[in-house]
Protein backbone atom coordinates (compact mmCIF):
# COMPACT_ATOMS: atom_id res chain seq x y z
CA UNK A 1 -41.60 -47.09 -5.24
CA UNK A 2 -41.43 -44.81 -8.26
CA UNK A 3 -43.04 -46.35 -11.43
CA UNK A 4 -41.29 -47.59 -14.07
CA UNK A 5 -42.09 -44.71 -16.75
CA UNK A 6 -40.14 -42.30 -14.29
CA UNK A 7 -37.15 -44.66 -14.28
CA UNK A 8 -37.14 -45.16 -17.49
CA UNK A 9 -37.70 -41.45 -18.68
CA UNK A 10 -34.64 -40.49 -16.25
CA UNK A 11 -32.67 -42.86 -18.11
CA UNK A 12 -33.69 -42.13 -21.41
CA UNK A 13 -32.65 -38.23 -20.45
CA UNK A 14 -29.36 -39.30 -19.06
CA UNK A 15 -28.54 -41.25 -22.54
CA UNK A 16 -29.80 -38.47 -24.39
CA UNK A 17 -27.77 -36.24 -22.41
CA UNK A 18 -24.99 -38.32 -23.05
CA UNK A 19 -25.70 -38.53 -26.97
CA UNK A 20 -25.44 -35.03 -27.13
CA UNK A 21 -22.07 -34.74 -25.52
CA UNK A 22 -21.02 -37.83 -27.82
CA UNK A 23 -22.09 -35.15 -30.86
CA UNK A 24 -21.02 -32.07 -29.66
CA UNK A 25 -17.04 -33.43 -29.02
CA UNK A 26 -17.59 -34.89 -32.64
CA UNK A 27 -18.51 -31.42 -33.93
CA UNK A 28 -15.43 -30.57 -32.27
CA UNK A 29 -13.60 -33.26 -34.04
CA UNK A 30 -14.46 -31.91 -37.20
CA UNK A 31 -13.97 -28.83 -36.76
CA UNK A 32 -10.20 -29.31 -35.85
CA UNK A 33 -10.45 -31.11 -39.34
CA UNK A 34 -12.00 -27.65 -41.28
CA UNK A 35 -8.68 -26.04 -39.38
CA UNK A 36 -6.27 -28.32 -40.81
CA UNK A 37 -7.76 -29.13 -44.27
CA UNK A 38 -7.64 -24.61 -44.21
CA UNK A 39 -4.04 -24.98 -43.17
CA UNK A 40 -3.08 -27.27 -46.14
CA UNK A 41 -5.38 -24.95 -48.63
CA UNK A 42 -3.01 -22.11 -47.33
CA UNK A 43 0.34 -23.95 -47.63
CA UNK A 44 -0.69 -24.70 -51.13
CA UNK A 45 -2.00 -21.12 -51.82
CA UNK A 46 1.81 -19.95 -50.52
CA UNK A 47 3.48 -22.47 -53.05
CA UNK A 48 1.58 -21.69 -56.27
CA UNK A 49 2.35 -17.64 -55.09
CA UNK A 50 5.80 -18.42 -54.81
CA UNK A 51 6.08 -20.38 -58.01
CA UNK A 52 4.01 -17.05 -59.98
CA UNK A 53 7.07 -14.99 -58.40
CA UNK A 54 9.80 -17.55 -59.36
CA UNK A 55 8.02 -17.54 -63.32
CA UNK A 56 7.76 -13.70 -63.22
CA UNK A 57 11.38 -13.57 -62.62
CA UNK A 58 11.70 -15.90 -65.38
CA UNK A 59 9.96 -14.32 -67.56
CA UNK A 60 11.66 -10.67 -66.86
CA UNK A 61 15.21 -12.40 -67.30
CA UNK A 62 14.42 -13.73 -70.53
CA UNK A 63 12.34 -10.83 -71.49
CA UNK A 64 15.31 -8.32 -70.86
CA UNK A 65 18.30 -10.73 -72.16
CA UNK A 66 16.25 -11.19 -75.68
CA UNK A 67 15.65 -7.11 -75.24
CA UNK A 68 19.35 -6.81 -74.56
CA UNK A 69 20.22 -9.57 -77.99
CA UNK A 70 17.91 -7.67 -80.23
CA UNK A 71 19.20 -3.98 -79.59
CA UNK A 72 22.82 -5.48 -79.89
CA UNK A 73 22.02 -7.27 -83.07
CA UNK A 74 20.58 -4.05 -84.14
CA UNK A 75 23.75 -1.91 -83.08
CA UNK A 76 21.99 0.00 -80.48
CA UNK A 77 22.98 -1.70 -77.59
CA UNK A 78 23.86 1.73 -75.74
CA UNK A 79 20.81 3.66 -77.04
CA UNK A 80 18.20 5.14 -74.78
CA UNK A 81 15.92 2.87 -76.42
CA UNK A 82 17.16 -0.05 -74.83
CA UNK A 83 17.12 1.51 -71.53
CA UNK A 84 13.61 2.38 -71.88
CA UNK A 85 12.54 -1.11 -73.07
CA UNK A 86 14.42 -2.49 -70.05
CA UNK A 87 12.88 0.08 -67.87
CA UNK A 88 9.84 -0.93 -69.04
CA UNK A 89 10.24 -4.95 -68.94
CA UNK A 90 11.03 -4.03 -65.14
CA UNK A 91 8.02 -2.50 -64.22
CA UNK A 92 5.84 -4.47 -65.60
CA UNK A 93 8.03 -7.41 -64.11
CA UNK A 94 7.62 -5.28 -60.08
CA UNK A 95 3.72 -4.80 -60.89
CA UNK A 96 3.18 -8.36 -61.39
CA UNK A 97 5.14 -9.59 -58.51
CA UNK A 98 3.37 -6.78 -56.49
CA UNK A 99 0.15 -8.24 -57.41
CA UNK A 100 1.44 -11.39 -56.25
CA UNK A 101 2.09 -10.22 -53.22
CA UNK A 102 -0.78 -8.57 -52.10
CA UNK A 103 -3.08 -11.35 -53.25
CA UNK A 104 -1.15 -13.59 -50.99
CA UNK A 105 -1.37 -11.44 -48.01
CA UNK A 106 -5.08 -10.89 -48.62
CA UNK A 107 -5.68 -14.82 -49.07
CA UNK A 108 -3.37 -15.18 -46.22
CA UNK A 109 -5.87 -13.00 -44.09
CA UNK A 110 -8.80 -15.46 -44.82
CA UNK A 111 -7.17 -18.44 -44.22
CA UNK A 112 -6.45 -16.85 -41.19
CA UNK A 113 -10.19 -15.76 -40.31
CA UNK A 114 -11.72 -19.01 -41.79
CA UNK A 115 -9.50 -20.69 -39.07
CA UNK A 116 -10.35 -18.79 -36.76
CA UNK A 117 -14.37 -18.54 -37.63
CA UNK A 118 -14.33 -22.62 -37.56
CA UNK A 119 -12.86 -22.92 -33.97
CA UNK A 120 -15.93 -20.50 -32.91
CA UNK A 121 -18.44 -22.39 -34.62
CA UNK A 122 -16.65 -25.55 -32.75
CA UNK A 123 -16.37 -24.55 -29.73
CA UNK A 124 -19.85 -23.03 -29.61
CA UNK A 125 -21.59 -26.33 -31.39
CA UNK A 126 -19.78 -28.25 -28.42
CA UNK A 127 -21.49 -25.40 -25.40
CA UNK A 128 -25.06 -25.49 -26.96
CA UNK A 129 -24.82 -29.43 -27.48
CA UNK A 130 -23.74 -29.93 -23.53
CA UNK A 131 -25.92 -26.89 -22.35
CA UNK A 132 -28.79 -28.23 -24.20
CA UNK A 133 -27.96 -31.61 -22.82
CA UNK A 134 -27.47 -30.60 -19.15
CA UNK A 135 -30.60 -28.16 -18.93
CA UNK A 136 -32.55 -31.54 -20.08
CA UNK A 137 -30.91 -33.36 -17.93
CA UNK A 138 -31.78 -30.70 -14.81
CA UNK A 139 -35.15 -30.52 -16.01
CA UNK A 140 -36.20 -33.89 -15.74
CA UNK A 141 -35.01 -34.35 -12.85
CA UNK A 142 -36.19 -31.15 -11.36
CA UNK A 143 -39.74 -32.08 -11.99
CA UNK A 144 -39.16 -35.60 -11.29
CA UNK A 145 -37.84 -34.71 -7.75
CA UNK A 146 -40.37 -36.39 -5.70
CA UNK A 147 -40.13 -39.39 -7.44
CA UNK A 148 -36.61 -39.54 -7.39
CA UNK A 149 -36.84 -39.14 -3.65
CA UNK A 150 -38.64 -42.26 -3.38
CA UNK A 151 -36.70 -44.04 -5.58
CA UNK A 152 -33.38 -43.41 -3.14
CA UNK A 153 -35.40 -44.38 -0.48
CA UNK A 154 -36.47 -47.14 -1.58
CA UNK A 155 -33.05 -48.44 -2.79
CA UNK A 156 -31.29 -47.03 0.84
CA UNK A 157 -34.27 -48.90 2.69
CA UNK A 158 -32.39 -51.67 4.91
CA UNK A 159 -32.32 -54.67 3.06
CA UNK A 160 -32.05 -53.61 -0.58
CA UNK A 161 -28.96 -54.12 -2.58
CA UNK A 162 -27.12 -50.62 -2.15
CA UNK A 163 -27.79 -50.26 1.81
């Protein structure tokens, strides 16, 4: 009959094995939770962008209308200045909503990468947990392979309980 420190090592491997597991599907766990908390930090990136755009266009409307009040007070509401100043009002109106734009796609990018960086860390936290857990496992009872013999035999001897 193998002694008691081999049946106790193989079944403090086994739990550790198991523990491992138990961790590495946590990791998991919170990694899908990194993925969805970068989802929301997107959504919420998108809104404040699209607020910026809906304030920019704000801003240029009341930018050319007081533009457009002033040159009329002034009786030059057909002059080239006007034109210009609206012109000008304009561009700097398209720059800023360009800017907007771009910095959205770019954040849009990493949020997209981050995502995708934290489902590779995941999914390779949960391999080197179970790989680590399972070459233990294999390892113990590779050199523990004679004494596990015995052990069956002694439990598949007629007579014991599993025979």
């Amino acid at each position: 009959m193998p002694g008691i420190a081999t049946v106790i090592g193989l079944s403090l491997t086994a739990i550790g094995t198991g523990v491992g597991i138990a961790g590495a599907v946590e990791a998991q766990k919170a990694g899908k939770e990194a993925r969805t908390a970068n989802r929301l930090r997107q959504q919420q990136m998108n809104l404040e962008a699209t607020r910026k755009q809906r304030m920019n266009l704000r801003g240029l409307q009341v930018a050319q209308a007081r533009a457009e009040q002033t040159a009329s007070n002034q009786g030059s509401g057909e002059s080239s200045a006007l034109s210009g100043a609206l012109g000008t009002i304009a561009g700097s109106a398209n720059s800023t909503m360009l800017a907007t734009s771009q910095n959205t796609e770019i954040g849009n990018q990493l949020f997209e990468s981050a995502g995708r960086m934290a489902s590779i860390q995941s999914n390779s936290s949960f391999l080197k947990s179970t790989g680590s857990g399972l070459s233990s496992l294999g390892g113990s009872i590779s050199n523990n392979s004679g004494k596990l013999n015995k052990l069956g035999a002694y439990f598949s001897r007629p007579g014991s309980i599993f025979s």
